[in-house]
C-alpha atoms as a PDB file:
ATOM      1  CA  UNK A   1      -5.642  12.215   8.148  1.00  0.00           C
ATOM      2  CA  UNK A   2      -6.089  10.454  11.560  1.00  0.00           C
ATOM      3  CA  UNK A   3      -4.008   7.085  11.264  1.00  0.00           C
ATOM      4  CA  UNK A   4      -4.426   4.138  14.158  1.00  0.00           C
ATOM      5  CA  UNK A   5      -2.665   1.152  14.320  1.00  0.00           C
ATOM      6  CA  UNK A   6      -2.918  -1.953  16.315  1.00  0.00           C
ATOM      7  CA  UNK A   7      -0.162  -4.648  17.245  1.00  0.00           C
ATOM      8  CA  UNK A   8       1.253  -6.257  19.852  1.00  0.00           C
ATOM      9  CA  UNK A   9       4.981  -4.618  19.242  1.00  0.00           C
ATOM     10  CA  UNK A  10       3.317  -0.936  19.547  1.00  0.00           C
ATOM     11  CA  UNK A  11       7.033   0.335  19.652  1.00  0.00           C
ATOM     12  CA  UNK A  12       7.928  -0.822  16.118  1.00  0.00           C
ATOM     13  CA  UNK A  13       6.220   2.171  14.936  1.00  0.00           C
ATOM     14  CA  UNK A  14       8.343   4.705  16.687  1.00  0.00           C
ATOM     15  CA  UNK A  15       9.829   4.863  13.250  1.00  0.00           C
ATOM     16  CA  UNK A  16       7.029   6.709  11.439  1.00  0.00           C
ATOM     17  CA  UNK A  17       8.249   9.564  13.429  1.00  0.00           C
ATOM     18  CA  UNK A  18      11.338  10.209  11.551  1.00  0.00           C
ATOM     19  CA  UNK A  19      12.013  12.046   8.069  1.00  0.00           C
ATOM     20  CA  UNK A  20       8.899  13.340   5.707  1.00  0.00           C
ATOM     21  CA  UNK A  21       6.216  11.378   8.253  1.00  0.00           C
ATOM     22  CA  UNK A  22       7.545  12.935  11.164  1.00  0.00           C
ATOM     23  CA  UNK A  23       7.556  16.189   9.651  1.00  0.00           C
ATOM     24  CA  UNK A  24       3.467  15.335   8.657  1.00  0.00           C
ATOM     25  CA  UNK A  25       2.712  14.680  12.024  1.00  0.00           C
ATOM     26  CA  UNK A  26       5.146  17.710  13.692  1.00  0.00           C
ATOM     27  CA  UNK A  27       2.611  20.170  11.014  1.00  0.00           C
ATOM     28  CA  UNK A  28      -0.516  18.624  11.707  1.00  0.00           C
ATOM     29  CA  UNK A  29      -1.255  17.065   8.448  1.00  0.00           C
ATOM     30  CA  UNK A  30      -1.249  13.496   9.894  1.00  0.00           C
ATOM     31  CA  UNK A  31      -2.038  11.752  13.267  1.00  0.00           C
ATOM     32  CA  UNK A  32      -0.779   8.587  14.396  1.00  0.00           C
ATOM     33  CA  UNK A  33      -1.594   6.376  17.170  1.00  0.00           C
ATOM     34  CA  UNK A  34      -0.113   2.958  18.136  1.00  0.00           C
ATOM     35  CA  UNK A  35      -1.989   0.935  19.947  1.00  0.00           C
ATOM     36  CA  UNK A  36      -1.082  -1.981  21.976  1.00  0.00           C
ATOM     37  CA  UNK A  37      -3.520  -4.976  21.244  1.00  0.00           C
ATOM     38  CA  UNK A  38      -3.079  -6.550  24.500  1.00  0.00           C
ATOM     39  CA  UNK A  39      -4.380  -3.322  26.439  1.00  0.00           C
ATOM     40  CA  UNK A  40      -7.965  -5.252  26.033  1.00  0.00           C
ATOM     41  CA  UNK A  41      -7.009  -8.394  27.515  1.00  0.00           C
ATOM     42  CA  UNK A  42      -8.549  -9.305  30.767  1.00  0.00           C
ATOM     43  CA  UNK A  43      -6.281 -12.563  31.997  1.00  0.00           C
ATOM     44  CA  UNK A  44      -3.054 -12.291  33.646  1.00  0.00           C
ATOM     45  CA  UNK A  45      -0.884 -13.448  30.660  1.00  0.00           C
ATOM     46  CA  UNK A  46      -2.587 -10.661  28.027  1.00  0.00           C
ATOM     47  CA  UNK A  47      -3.348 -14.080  25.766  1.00  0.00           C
ATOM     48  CA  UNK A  48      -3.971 -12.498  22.390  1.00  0.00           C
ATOM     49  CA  UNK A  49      -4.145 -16.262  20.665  1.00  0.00           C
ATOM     50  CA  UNK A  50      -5.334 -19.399  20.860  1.00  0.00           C
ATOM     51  CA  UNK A  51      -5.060 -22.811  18.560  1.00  0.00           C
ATOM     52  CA  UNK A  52      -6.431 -23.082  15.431  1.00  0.00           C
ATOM     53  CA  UNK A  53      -9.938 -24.868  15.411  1.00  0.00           C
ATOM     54  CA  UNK A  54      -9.553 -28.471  13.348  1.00  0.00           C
ATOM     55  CA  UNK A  55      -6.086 -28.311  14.056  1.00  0.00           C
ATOM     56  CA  UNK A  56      -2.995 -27.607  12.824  1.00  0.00           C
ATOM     57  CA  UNK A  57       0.769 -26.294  13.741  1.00  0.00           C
ATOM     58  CA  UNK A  58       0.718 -22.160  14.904  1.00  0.00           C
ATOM     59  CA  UNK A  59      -1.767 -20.133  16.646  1.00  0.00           C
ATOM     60  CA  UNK A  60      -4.574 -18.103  15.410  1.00  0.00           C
ATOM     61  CA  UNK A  61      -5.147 -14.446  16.548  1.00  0.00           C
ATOM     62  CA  UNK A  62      -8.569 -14.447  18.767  1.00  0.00           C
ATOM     63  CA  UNK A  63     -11.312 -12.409  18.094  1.00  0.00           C
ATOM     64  CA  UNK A  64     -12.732 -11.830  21.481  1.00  0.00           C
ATOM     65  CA  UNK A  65      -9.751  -9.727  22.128  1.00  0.00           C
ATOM     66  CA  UNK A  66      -9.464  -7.810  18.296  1.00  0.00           C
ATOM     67  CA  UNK A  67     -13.203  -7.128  18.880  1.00  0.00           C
ATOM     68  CA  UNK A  68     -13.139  -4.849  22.012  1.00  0.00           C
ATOM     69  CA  UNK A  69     -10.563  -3.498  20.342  1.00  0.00           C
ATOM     70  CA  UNK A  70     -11.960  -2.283  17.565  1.00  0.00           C
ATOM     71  CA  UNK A  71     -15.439  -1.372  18.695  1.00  0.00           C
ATOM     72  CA  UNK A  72     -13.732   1.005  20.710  1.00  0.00           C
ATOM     73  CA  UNK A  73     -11.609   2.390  17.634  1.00  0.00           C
ATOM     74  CA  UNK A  74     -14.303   2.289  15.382  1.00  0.00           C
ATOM     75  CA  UNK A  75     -17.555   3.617  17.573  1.00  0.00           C
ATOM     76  CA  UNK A  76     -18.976  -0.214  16.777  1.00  0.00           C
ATOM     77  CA  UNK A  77     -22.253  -1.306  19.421  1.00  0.00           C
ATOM     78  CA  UNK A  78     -21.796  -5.021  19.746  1.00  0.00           C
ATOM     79  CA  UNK A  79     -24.366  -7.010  19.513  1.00  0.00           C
ATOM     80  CA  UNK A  80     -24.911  -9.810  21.474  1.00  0.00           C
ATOM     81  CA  UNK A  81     -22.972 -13.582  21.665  1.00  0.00           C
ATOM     82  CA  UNK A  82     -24.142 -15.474  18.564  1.00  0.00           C
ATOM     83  CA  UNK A  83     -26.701 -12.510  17.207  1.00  0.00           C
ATOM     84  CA  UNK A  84     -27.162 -11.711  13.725  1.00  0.00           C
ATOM     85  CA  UNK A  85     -28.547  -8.725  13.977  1.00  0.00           C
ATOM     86  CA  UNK A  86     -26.859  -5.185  13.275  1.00  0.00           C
ATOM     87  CA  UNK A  87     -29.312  -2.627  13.588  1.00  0.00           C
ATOM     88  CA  UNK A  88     -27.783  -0.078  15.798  1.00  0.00           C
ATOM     89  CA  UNK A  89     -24.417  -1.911  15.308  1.00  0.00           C
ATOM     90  CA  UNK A  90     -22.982   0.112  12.810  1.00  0.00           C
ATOM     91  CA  UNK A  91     -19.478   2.224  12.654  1.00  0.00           C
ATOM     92  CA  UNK A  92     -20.169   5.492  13.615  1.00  0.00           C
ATOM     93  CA  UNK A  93     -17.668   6.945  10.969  1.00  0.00           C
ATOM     94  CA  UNK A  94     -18.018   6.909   7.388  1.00  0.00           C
ATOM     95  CA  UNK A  95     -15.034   7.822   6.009  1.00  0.00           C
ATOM     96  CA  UNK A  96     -13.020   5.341   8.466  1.00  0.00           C
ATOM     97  CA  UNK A  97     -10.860   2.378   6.327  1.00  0.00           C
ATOM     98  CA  UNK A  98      -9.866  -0.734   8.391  1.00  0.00           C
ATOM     99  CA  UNK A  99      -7.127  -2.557   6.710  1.00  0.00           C
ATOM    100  CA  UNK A 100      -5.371  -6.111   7.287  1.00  0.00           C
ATOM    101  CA  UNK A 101      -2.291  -6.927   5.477  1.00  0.00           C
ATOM    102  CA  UNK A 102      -2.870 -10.822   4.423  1.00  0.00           C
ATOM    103  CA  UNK A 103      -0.356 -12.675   2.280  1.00  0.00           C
ATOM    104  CA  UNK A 104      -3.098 -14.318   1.021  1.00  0.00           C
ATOM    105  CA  UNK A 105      -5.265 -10.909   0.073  1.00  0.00           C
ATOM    106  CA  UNK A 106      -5.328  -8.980  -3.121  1.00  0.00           C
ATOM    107  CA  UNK A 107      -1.941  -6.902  -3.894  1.00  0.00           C
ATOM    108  CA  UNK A 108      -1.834  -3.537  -2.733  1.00  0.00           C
ATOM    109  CA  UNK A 109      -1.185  -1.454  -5.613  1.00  0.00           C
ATOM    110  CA  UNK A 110      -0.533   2.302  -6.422  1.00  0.00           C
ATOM    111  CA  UNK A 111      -4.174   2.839  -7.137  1.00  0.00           C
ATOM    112  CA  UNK A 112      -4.603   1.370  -3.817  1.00  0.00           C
ATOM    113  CA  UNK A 113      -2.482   3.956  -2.123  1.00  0.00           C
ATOM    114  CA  UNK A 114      -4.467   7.103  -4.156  1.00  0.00           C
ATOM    115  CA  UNK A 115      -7.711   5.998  -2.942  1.00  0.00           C
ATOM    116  CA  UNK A 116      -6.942   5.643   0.202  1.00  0.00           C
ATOM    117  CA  UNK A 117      -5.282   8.841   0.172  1.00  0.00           C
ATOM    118  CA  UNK A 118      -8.440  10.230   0.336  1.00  0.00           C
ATOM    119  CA  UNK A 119      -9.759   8.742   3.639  1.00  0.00           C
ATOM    120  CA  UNK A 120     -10.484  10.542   6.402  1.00  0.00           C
ATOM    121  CA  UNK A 121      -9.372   7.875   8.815  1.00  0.00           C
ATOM    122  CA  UNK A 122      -7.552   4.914   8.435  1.00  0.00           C
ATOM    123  CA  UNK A 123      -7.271   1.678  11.376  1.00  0.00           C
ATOM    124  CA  UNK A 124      -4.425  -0.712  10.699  1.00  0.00           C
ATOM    125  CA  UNK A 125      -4.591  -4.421  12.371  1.00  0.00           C
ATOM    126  CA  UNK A 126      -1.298  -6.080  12.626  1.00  0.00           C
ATOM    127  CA  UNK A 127      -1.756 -10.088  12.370  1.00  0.00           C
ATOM    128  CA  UNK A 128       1.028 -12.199  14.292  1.00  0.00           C
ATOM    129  CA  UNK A 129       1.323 -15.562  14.126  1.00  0.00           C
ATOM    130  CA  UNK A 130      -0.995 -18.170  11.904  1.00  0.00           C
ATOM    131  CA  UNK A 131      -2.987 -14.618  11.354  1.00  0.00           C
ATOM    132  CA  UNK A 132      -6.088 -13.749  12.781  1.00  0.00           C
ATOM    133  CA  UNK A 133      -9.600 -15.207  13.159  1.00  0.00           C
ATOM    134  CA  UNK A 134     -11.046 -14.876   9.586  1.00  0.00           C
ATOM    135  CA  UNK A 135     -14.391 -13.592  11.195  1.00  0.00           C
ATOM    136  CA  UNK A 136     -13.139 -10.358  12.532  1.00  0.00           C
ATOM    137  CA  UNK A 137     -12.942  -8.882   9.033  1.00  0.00           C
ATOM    138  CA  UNK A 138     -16.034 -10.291   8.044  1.00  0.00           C
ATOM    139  CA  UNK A 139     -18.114  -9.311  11.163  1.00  0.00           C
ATOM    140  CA  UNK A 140     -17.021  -5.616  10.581  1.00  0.00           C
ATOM    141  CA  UNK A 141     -17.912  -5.373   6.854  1.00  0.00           C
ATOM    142  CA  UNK A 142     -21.776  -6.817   8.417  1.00  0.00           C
ATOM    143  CA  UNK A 143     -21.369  -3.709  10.736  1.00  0.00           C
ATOM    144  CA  UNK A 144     -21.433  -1.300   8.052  1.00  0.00           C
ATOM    145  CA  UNK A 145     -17.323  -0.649   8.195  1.00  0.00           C
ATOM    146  CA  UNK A 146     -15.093  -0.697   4.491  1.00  0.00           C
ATOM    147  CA  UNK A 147     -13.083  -3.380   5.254  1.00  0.00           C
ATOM    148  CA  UNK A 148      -9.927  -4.360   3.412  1.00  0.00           C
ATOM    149  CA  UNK A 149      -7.415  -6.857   3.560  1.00  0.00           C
ATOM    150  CA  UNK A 150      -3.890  -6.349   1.311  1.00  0.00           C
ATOM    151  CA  UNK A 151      -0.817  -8.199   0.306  1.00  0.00           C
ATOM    152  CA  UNK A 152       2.296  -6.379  -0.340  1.00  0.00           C
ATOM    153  CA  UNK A 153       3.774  -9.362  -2.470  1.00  0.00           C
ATOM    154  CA  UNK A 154       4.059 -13.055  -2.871  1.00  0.00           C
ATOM    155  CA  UNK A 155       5.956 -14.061   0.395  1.00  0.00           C
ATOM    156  CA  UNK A 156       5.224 -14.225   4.345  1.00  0.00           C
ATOM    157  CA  UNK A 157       6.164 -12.141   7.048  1.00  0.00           C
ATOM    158  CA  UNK A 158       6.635 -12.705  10.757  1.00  0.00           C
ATOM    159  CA  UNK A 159       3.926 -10.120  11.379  1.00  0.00           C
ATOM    160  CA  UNK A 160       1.755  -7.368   9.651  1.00  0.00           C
ATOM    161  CA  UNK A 161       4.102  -4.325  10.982  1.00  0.00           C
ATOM    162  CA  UNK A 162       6.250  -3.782   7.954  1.00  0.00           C
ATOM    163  CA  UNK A 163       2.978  -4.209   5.768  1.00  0.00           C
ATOM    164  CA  UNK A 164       1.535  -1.850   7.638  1.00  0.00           C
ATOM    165  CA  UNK A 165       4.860   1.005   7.347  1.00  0.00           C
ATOM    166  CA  UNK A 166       5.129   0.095   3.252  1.00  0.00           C
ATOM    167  CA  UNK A 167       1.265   0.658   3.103  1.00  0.00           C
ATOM    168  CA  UNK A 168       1.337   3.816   5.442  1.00  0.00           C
ATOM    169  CA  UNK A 169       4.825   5.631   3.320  1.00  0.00           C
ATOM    170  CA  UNK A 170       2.722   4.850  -0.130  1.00  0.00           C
ATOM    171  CA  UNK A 171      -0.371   6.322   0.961  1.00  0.00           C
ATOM    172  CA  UNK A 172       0.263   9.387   3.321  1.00  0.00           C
ATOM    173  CA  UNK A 173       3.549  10.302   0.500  1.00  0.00           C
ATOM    174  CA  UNK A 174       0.044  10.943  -1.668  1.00  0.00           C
ATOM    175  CA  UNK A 175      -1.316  13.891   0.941  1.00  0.00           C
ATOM    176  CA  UNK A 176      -1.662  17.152  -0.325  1.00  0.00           C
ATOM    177  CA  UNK A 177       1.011  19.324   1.349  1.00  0.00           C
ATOM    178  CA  UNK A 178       3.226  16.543   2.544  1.00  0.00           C
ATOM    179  CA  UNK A 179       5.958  16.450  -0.393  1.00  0.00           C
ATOM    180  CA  UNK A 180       7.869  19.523  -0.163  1.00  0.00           C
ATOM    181  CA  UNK A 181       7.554  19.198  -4.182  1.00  0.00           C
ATOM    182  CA  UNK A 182       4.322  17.822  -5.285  1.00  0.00           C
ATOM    183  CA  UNK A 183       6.168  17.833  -8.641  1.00  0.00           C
ATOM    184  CA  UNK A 184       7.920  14.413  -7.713  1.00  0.00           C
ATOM    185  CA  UNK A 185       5.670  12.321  -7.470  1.00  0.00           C
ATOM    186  CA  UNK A 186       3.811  12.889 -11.248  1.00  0.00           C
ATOM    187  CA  UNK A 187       6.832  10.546 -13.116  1.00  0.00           C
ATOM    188  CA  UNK A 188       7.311   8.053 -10.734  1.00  0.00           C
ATOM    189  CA  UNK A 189       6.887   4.392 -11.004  1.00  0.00           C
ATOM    190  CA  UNK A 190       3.210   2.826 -11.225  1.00  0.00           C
ATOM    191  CA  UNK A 191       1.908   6.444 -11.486  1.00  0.00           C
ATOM    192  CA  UNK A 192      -1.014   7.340 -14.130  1.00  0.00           C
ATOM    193  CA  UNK A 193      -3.491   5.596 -15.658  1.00  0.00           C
ATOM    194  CA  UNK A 194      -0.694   3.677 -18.221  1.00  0.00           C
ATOM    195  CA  UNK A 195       2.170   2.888 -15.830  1.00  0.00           C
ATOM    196  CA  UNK A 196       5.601   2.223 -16.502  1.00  0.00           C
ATOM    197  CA  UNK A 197       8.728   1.653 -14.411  1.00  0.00           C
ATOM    198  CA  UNK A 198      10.789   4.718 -13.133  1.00  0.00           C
ATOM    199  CA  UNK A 199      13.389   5.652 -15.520  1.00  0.00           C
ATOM    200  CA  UNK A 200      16.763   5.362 -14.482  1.00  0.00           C
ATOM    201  CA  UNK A 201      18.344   8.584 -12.013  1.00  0.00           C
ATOM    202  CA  UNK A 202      21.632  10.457 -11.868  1.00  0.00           C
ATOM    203  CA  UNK A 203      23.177  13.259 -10.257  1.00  0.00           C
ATOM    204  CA  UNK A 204      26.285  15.399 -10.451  1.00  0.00           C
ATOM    205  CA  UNK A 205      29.133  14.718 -10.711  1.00  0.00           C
ATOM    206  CA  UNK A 206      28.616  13.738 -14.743  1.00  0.00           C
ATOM    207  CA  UNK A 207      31.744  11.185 -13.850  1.00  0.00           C
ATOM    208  CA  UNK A 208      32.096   9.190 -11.156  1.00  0.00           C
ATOM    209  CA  UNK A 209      34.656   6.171 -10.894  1.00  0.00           C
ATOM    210  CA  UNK A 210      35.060   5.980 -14.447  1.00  0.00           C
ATOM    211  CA  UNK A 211      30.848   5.641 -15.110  1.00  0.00           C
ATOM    212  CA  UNK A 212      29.352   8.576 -16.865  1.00  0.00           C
ATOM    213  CA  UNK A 213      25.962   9.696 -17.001  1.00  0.00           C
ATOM    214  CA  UNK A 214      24.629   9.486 -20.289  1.00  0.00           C
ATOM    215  CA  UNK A 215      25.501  12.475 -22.467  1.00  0.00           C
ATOM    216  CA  UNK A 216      21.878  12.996 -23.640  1.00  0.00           C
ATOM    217  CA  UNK A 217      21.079  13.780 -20.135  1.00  0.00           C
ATOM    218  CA  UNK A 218      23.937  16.731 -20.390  1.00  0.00           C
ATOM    219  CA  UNK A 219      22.872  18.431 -23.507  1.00  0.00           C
ATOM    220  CA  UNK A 220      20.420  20.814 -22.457  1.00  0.00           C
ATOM    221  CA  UNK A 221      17.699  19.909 -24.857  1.00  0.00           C
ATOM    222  CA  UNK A 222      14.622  18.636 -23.158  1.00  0.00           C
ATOM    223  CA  UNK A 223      12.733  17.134 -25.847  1.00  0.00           C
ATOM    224  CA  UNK A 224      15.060  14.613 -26.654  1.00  0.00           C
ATOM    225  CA  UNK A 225      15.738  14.166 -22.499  1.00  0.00           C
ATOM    226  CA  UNK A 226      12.367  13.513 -22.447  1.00  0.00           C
ATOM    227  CA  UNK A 227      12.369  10.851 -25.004  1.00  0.00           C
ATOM    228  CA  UNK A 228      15.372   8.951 -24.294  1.00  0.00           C
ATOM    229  CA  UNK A 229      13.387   9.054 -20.177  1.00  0.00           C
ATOM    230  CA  UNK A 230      10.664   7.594 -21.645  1.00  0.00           C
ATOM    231  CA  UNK A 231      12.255   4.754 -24.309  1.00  0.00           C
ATOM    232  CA  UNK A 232      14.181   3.885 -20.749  1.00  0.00           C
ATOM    233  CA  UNK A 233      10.969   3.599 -18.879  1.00  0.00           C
ATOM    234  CA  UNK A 234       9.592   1.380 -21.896  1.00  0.00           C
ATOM    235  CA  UNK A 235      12.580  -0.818 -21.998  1.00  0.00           C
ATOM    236  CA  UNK A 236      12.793  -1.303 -18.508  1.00  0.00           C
ATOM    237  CA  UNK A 237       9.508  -2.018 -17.947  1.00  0.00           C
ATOM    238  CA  UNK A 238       9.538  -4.828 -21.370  1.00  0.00           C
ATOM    239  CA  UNK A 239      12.162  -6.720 -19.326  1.00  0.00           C
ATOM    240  CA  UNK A 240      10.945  -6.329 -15.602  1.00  0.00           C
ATOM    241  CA  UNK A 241       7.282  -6.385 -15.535  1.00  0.00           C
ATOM    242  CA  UNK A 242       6.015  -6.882 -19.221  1.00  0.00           C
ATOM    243  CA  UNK A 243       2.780  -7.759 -17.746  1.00  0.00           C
ATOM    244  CA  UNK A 244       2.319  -3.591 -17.135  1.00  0.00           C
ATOM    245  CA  UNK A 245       3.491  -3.234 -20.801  1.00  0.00           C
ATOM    246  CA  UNK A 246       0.448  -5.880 -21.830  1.00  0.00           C
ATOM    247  CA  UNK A 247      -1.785  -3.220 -19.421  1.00  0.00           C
ATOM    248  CA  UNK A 248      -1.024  -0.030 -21.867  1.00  0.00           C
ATOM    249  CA  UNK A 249      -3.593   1.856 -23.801  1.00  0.00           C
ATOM    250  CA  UNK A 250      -2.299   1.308 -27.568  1.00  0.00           C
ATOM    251  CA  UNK A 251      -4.928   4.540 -28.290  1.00  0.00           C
ATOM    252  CA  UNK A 252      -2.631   6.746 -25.725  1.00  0.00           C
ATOM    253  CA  UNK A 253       0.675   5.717 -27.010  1.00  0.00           C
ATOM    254  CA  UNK A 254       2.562   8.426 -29.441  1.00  0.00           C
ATOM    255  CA  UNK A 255       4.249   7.155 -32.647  1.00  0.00           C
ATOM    256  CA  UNK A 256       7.852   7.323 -30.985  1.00  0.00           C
ATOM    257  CA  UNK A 257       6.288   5.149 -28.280  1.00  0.00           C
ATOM    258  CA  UNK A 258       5.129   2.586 -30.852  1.00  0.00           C
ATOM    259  CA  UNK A 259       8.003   2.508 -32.903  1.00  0.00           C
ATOM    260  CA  UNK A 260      10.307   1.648 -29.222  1.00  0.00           C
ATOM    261  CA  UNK A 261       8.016  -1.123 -28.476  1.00  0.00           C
ATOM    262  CA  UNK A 262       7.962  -2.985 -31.992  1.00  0.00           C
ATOM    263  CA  UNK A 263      11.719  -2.668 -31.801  1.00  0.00           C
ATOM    264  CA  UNK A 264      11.474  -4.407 -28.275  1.00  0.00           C
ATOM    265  CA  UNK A 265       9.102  -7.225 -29.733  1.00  0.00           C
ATOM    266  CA  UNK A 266       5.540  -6.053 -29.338  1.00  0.00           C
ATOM    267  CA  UNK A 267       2.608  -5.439 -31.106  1.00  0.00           C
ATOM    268  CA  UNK A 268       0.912  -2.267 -31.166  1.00  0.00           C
ATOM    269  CA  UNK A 269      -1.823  -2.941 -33.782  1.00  0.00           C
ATOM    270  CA  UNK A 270      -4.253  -3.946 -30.780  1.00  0.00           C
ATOM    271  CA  UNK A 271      -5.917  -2.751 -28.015  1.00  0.00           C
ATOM    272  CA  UNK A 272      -3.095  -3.191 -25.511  1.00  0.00           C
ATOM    273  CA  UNK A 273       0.067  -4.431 -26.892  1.00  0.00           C
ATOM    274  CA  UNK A 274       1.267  -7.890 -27.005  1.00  0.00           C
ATOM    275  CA  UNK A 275       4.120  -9.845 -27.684  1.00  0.00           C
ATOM    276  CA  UNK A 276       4.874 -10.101 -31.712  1.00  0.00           C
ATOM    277  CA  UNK A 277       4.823 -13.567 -33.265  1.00  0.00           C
END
């Protein structure tokens, strides 16, 4: 997977080279490039903003200087000043994926992460300040290019940089080859079509500082290790994020699955459970 990314702090991605996505890109399975935004400036001050039109406090991100940019990145013809037409304007890739983190775009989500996965190439932009000028995004969809804008939660950030790492570590974690077992990945949280939270982890030694791991997990039969993983993952996920409970397939859902949700307060009689009267 070829992976470019734009912002004005180019160096805070010196970081993907460490651990798993450092190995990636030592082997070849990834390539990342950090580009600095400012390289297609043309005054003396590298001026990537300017003040937002009908007022207001901040700056604004210009698109004069996030268009060069991306042409270049993305094989885009520009058309000319004020021109609606796009014939001949188009990306020359197919497979590329520009993406904007946006606290005010849809959440990024797991299934997010596994479709992108499959992209051949993927351009980050890294908003700063008030954010950038809402027509860059929409010029580039008109140009033929899949767009896509993300949140990664319900808060603001000084820039789109860590967006940008959280989005990168959940998608390229997802590339064949790049987990040294694919195996563990299958259980984790927000995986498969009926997610649940994680179930809690341990390690040796079984007693540590007086807290023991839980003796089920020491018996050697893995059946009921199995079930008492999966009546965790249920309770956890009633009392962090019911709203993924509400999501489950009642049709997919065995009878020892049922019978740990009605005793945490839901009905299973419907299509997706729901909180018992």
């Amino acid at each position: 997977m070829d992976i470019d990314i734009v912002s004005v702090f180019p160096e805070y991605f010196d970081v993907l080279k460490l651990s798993l996505l450092g190995k990636a890109q030592d082997n070849g399975l990834v390539r990342i490039a950090a580009h600095n935004l400012r390289d297609w400036t043309h005054d003396v001050h590298h001026s990537v903003d300017d003040t937002p039109v009908g007022g207001g406090a901040g700056m604004v991100m210009k698109p004069e200087v996030w268009g060069e940019c991306l042409d270049e990145l993305l094989g885009v013809k520009p058309g000319g000043e004020g021109s609606d037409d796009v014939a001949g304007a188009t990306a020359d890739a197919n497979d590329t994926v520009l993406i904007f983190p946006n606290p005010s775009a849809p959440l990024f989500t797991q299934r997010d992460a596994a479709e992108l996965s499959h992209a051949g190439r993927l351009v980050f932009g890294c908003g700063r300040y008030e954010g950038y000028d809402a027509r860059i995004p929409e010029y580039y969809r008109a140009r033929g290019v899949d767009v896509r804008e993300y949140s990664i939660g319900d808060y603001v950030l000084n820039g789109g940089e860590v967006a940008v790492s959280v989005m990168l570590e959940a998608i390229t974690r997802l590339l064949p080859g790049f987990m040294g077992n694919p195996e563990s990945i299958v259980e984790e949280s927000y995986t498969g079509g009926n997610a649940l939270l994680e179930y809690h982890q341990y390690t040796k030694p079984a007693l540590w500082r007086t807290v023991a791991v839980p003796d089920i997990l020491l018996g050697g039969d893995h059946g009921k290790v199995y079930r008492f993983r999966r009546d965790e993952a249920l309770e956890r996920t009633s009392a962090i994020r019911p709203d993924l409970i509400q999501a489950l397939d009642c049709k997919q859902l065995d009878k020892a699955d049922r019978k740990t949700l009605m005793a945490l307060g839901w009905d299973v009689s419907q299509a997706h459970p729901r909180r018992a009267a």
